[in-house]
PDB file of N, CA and C in Angstrom:
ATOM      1  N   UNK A   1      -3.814  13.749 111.431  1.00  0.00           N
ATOM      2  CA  UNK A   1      -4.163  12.458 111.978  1.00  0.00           C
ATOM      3  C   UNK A   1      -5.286  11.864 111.116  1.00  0.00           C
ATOM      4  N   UNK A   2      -5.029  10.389 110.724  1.00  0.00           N
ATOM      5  CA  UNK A   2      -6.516  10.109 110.070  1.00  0.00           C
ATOM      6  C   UNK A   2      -6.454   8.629 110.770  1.00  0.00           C
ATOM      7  N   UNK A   3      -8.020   8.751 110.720  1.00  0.00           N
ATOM      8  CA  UNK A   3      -8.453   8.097 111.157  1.00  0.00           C
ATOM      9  C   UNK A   3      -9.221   6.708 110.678  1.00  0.00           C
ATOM     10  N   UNK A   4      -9.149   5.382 111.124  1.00  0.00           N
ATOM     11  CA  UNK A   4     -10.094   4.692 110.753  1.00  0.00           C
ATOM     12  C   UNK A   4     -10.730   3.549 111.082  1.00  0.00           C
ATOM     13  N   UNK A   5     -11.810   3.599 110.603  1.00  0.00           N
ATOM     14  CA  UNK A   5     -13.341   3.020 111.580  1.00  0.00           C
ATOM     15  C   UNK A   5     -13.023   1.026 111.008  1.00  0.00           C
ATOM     16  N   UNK A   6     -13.320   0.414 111.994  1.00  0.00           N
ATOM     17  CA  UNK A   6     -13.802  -0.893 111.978  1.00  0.00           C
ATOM     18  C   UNK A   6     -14.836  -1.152 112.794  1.00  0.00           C
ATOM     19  N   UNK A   7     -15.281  -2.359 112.568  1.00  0.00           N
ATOM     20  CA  UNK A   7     -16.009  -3.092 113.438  1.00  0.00           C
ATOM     21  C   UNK A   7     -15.459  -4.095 114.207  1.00  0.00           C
ATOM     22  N   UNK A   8     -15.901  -3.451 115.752  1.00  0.00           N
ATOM     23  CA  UNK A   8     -15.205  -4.853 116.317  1.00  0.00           C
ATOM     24  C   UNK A   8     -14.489  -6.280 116.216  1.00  0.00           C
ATOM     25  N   UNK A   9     -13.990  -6.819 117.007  1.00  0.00           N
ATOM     26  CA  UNK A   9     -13.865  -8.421 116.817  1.00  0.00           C
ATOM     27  C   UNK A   9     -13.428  -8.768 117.966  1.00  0.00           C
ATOM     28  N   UNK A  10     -14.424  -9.585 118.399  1.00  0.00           N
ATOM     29  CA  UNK A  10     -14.702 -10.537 119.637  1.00  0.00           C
ATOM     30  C   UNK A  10     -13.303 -11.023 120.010  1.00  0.00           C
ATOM     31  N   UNK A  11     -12.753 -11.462 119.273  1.00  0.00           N
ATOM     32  CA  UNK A  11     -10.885 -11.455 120.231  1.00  0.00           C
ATOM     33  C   UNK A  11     -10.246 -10.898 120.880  1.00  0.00           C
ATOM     34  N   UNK A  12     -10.407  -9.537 120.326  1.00  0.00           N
ATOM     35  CA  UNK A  12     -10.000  -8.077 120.705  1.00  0.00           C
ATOM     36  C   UNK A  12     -10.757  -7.536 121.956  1.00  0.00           C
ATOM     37  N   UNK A  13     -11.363  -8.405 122.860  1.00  0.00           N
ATOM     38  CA  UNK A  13     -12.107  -7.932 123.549  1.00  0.00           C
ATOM     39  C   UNK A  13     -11.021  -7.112 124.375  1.00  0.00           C
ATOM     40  N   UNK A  14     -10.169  -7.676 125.282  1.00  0.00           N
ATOM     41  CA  UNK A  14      -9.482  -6.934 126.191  1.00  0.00           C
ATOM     42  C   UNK A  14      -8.722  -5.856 125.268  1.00  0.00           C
ATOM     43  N   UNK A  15      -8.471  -5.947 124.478  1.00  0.00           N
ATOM     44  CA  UNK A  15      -7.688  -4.368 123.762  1.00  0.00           C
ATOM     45  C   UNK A  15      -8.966  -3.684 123.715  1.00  0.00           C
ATOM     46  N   UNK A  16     -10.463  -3.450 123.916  1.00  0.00           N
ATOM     47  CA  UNK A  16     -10.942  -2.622 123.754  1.00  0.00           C
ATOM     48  C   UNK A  16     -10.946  -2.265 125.284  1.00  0.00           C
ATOM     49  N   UNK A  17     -11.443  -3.678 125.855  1.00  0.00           N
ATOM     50  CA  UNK A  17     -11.787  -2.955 127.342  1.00  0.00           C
ATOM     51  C   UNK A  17     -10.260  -1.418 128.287  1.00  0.00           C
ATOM     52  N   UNK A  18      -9.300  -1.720 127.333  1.00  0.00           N
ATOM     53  CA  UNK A  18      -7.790  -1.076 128.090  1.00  0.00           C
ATOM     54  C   UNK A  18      -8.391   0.375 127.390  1.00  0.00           C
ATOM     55  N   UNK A  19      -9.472   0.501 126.730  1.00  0.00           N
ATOM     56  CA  UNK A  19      -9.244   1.892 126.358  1.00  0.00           C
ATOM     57  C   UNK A  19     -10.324   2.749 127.310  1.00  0.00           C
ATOM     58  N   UNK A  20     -11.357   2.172 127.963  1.00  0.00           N
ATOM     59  CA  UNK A  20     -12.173   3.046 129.170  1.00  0.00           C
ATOM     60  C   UNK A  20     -11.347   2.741 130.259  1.00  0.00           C
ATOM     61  N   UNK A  21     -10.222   2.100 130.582  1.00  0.00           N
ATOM     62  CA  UNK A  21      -9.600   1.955 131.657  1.00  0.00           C
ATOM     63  C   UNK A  21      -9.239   3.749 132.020  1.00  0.00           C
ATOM     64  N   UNK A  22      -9.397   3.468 133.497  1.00  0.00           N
ATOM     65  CA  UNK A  22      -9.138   5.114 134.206  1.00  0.00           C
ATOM     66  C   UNK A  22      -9.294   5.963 133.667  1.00  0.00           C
ATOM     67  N   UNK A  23     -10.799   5.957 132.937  1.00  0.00           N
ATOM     68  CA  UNK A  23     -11.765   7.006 132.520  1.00  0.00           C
ATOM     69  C   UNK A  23     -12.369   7.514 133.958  1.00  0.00           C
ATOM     70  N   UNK A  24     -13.352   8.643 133.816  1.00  0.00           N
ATOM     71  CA  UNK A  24     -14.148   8.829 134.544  1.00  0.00           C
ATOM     72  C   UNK A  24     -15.751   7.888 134.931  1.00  0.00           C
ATOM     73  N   UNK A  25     -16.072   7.700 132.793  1.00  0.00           N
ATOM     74  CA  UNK A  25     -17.307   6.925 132.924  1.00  0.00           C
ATOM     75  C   UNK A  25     -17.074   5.359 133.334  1.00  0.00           C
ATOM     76  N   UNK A  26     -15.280   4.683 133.124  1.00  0.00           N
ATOM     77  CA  UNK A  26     -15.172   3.476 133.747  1.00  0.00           C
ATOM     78  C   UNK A  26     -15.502   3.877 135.201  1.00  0.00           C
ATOM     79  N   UNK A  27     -14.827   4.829 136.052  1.00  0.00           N
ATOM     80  CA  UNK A  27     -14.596   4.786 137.374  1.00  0.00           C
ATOM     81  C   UNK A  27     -16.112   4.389 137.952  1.00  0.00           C
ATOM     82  N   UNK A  28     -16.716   5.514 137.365  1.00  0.00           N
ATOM     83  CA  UNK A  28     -18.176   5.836 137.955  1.00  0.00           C
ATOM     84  C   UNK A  28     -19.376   4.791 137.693  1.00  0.00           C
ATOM     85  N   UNK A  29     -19.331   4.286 136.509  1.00  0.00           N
ATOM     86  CA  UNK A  29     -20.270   2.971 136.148  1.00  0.00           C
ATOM     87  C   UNK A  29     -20.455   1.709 135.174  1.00  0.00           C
ATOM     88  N   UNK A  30     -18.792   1.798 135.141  1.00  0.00           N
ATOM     89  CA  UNK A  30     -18.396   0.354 134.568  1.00  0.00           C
ATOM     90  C   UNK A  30     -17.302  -0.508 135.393  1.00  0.00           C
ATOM     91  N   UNK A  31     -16.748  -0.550 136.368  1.00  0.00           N
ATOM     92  CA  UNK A  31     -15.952  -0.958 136.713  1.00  0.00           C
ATOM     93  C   UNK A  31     -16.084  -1.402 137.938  1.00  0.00           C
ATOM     94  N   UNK A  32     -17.447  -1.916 138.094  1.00  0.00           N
ATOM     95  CA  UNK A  32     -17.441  -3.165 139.595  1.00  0.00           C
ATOM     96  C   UNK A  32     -18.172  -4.075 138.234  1.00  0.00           C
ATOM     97  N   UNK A  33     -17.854  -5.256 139.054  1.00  0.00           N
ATOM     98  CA  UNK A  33     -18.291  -6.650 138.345  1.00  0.00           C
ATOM     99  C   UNK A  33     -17.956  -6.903 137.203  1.00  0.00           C
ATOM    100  N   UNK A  34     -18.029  -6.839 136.540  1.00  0.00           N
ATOM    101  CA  UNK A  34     -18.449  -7.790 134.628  1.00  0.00           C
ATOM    102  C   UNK A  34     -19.329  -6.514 133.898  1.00  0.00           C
ATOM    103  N   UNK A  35     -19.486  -5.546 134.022  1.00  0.00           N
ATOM    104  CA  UNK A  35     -20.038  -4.235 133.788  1.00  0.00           C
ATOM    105  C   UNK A  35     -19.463  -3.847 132.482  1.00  0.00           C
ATOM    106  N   UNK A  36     -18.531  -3.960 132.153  1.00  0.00           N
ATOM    107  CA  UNK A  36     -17.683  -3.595 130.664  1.00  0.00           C
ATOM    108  C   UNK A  36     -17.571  -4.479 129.973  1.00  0.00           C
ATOM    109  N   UNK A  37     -16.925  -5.885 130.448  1.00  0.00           N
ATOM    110  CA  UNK A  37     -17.140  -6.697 129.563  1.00  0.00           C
ATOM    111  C   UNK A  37     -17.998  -7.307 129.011  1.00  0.00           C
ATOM    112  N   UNK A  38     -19.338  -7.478 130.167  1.00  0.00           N
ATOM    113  CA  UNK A  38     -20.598  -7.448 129.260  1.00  0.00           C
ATOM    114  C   UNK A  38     -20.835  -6.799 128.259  1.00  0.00           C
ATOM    115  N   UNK A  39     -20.503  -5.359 128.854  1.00  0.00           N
ATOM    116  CA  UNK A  39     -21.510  -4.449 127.764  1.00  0.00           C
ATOM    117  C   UNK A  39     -20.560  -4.716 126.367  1.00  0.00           C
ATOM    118  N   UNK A  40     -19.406  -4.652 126.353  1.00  0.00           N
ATOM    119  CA  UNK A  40     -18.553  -5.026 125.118  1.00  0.00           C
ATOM    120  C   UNK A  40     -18.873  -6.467 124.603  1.00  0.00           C
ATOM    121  N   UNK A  41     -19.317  -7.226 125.316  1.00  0.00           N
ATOM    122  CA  UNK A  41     -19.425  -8.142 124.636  1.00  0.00           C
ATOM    123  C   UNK A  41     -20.657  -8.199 124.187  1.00  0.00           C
ATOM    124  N   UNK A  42     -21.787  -8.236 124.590  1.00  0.00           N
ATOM    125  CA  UNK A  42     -23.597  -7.656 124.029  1.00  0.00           C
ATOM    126  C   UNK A  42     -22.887  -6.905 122.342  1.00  0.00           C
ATOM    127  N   UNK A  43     -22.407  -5.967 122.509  1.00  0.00           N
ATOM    128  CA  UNK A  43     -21.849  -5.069 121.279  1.00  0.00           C
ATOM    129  C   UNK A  43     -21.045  -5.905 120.268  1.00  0.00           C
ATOM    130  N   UNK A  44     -20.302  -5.981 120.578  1.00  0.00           N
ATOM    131  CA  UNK A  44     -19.982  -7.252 119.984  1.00  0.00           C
ATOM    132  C   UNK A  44     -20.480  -8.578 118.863  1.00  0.00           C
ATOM    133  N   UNK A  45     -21.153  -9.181 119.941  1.00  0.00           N
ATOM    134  CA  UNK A  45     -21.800 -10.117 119.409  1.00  0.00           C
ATOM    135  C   UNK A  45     -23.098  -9.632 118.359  1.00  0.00           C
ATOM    136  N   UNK A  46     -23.771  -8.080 118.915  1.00  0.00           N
ATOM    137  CA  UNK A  46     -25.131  -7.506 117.671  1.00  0.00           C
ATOM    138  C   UNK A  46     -23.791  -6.703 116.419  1.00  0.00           C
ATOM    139  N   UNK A  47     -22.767  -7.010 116.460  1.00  0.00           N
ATOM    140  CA  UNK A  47     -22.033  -6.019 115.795  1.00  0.00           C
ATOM    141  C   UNK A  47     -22.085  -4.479 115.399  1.00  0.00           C
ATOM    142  N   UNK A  48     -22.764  -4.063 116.980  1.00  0.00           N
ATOM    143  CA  UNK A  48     -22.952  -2.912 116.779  1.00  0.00           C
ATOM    144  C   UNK A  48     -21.397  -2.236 117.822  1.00  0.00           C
ATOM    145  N   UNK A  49     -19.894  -2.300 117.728  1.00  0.00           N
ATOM    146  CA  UNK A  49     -18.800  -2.083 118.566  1.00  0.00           C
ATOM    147  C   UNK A  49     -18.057  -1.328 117.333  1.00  0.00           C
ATOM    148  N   UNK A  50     -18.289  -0.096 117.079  1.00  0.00           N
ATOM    149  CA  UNK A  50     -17.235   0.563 115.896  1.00  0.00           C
ATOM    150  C   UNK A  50     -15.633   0.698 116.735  1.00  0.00           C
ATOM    151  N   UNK A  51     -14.936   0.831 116.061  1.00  0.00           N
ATOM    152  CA  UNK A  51     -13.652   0.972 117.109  1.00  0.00           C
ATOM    153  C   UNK A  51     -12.480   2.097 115.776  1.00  0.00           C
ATOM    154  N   UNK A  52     -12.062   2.763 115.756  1.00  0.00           N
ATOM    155  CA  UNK A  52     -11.358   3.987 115.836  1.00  0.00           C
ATOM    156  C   UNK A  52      -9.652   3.557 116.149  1.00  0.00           C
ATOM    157  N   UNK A  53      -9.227   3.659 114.815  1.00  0.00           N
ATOM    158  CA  UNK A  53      -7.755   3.680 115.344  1.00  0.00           C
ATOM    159  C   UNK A  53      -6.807   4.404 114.167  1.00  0.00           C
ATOM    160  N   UNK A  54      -5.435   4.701 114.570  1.00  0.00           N
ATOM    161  CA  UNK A  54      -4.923   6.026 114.558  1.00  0.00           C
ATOM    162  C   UNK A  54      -3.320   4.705 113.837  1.00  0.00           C
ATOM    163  N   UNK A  55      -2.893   4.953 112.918  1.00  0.00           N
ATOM    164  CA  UNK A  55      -1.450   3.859 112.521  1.00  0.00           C
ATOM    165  C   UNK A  55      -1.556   2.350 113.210  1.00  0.00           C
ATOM    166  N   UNK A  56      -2.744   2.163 113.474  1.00  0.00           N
ATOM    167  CA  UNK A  56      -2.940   0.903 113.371  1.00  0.00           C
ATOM    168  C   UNK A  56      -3.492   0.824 114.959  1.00  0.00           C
ATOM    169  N   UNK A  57      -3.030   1.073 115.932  1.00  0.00           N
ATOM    170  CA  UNK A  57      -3.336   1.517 117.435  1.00  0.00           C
ATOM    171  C   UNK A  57      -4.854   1.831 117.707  1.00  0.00           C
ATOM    172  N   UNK A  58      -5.774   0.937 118.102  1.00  0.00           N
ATOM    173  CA  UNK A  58      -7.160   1.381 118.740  1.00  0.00           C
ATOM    174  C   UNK A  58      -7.262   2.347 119.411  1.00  0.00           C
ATOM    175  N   UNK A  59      -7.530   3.563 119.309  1.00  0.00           N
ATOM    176  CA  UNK A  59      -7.806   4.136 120.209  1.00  0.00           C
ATOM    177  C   UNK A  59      -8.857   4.715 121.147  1.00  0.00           C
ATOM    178  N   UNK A  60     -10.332   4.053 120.096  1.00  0.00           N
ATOM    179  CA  UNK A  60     -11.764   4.720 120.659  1.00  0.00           C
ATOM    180  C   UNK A  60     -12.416   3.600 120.301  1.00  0.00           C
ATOM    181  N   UNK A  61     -13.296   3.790 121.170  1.00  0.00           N
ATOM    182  CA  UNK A  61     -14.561   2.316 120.817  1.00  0.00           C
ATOM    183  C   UNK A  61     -16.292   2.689 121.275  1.00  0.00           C
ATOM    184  N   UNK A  62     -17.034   2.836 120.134  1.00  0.00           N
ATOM    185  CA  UNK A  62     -17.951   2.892 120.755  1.00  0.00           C
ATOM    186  C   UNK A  62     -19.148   2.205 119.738  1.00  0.00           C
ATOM    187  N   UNK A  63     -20.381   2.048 121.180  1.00  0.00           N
ATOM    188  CA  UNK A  63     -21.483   1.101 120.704  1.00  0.00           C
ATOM    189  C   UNK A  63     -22.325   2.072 120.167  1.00  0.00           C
ATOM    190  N   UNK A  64     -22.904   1.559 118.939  1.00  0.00           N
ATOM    191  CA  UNK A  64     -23.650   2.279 117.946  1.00  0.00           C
ATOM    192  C   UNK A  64     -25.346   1.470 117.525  1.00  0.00           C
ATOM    193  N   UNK A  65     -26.569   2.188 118.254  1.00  0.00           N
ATOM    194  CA  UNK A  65     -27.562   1.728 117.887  1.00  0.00           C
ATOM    195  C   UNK A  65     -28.443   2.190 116.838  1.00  0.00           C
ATOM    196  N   UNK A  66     -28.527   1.687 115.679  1.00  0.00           N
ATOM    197  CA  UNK A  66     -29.006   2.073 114.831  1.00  0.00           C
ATOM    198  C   UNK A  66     -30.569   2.377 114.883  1.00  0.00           C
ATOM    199  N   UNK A  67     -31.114   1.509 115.518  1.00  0.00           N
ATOM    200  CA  UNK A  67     -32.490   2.118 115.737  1.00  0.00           C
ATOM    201  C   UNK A  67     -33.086   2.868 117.555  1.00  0.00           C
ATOM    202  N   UNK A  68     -31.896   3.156 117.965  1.00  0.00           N
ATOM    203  CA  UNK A  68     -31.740   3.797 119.397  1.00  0.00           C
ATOM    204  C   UNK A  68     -33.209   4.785 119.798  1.00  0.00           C
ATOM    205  N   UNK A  69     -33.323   5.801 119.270  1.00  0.00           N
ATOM    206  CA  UNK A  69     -33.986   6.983 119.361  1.00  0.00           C
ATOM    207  C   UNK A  69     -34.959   6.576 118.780  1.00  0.00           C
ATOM    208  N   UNK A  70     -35.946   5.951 119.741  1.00  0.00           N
ATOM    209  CA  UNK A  70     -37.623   5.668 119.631  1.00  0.00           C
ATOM    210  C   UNK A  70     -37.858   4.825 118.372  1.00  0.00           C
ATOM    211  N   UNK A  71     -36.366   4.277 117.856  1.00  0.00           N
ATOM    212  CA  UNK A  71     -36.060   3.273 116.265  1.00  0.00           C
ATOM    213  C   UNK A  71     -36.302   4.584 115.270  1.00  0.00           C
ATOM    214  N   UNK A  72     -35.957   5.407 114.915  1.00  0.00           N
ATOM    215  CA  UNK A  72     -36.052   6.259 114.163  1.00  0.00           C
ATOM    216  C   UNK A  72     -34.784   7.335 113.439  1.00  0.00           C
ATOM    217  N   UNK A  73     -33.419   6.837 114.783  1.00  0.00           N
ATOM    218  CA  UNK A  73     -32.407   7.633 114.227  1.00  0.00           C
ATOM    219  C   UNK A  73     -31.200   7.295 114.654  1.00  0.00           C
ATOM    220  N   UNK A  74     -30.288   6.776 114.650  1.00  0.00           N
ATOM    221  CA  UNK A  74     -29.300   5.844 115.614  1.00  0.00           C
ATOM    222  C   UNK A  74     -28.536   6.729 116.942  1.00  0.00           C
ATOM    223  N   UNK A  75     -28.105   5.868 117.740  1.00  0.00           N
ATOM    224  CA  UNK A  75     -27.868   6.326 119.267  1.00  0.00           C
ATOM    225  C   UNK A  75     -26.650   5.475 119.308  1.00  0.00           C
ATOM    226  N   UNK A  76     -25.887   6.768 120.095  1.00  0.00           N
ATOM    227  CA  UNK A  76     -24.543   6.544 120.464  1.00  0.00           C
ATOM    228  C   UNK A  76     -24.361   6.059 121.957  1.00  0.00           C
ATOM    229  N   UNK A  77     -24.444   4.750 122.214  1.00  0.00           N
ATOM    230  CA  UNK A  77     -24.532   3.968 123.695  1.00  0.00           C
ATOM    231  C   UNK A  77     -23.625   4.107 124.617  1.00  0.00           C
ATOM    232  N   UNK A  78     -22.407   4.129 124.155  1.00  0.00           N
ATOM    233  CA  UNK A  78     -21.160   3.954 124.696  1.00  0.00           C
ATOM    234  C   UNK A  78     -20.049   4.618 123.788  1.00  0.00           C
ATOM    235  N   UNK A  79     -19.032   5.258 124.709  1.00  0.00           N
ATOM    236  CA  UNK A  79     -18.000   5.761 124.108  1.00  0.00           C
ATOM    237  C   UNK A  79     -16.709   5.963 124.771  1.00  0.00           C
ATOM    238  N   UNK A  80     -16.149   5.429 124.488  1.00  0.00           N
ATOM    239  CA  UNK A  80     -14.346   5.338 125.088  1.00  0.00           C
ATOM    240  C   UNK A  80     -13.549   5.919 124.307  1.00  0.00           C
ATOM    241  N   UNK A  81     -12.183   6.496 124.755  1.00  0.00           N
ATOM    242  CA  UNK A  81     -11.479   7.146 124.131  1.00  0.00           C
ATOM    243  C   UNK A  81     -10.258   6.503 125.092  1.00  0.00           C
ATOM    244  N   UNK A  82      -8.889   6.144 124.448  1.00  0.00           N
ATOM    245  CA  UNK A  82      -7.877   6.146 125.268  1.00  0.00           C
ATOM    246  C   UNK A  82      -7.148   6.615 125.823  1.00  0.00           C
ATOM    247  N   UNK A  83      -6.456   6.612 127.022  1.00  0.00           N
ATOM    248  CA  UNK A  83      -5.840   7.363 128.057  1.00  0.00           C
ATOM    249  C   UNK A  83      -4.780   7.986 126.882  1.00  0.00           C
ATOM    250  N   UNK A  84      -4.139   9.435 126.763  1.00  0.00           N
ATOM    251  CA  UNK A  84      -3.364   9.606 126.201  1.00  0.00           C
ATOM    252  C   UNK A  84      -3.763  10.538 124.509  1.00  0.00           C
ATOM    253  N   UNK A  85      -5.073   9.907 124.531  1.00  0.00           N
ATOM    254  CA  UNK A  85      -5.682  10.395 122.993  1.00  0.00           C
ATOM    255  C   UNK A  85      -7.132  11.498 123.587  1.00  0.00           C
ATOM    256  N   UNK A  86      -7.336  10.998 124.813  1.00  0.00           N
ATOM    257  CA  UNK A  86      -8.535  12.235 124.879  1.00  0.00           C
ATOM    258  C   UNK A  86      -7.888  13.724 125.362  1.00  0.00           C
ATOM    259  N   UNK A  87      -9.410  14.443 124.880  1.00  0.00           N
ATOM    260  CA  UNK A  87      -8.797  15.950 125.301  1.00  0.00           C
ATOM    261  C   UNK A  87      -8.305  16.784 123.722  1.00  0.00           C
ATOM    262  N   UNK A  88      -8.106  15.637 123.025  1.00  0.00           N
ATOM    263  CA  UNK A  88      -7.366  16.574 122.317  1.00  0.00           C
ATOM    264  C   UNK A  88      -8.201  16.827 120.364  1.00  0.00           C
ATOM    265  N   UNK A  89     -10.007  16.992 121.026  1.00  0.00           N
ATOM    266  CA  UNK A  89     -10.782  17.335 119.930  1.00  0.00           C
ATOM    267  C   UNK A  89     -11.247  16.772 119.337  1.00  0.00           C
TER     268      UNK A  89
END
């Protein structure tokens, strides 16, 4: 499998949001209100939204802060994987 990295794009919003769909971390604290699409869109717009895909197919998306850790080492904010692709390493 190989893999490869882009950066978001604000169009694509709902193809990212379908990939925390009926996760655990959607169930538990993204999925009342505007909770995801905010946060995807905040990401987004600082172009900090890497996204992960497999023959062309998105399959992972996550927010990447470069100066996260006290600004000294970057921090991994958010991370989705799609129904079907997790589990498997």
């Amino acid at each position: 499998m190989i893999l490869e990295f882009h950066v978001g794009q604000s169009e694509r919003l709902k193809d990212y949001m379908e990939i925390f769909l009926d996760s655990p971390l959607y169930q538990r604290y993204l999925s009342e209100g505007n909770t995801l699409p905010t946060m995807l869109d905040s990401a987004l717009a600082g172009r900090r939204l890497v996204v992960a895909s497999v023959g062309g197919e998105d399959i992972a998306a996550m927010e990447v802060s470069m100066n996260g850790f006290f600004g000294m080492s970057p921090y991994l904010a958010l991370l989705g994987v799609k129904k079907g692709w997790r589990g498997m390493g």
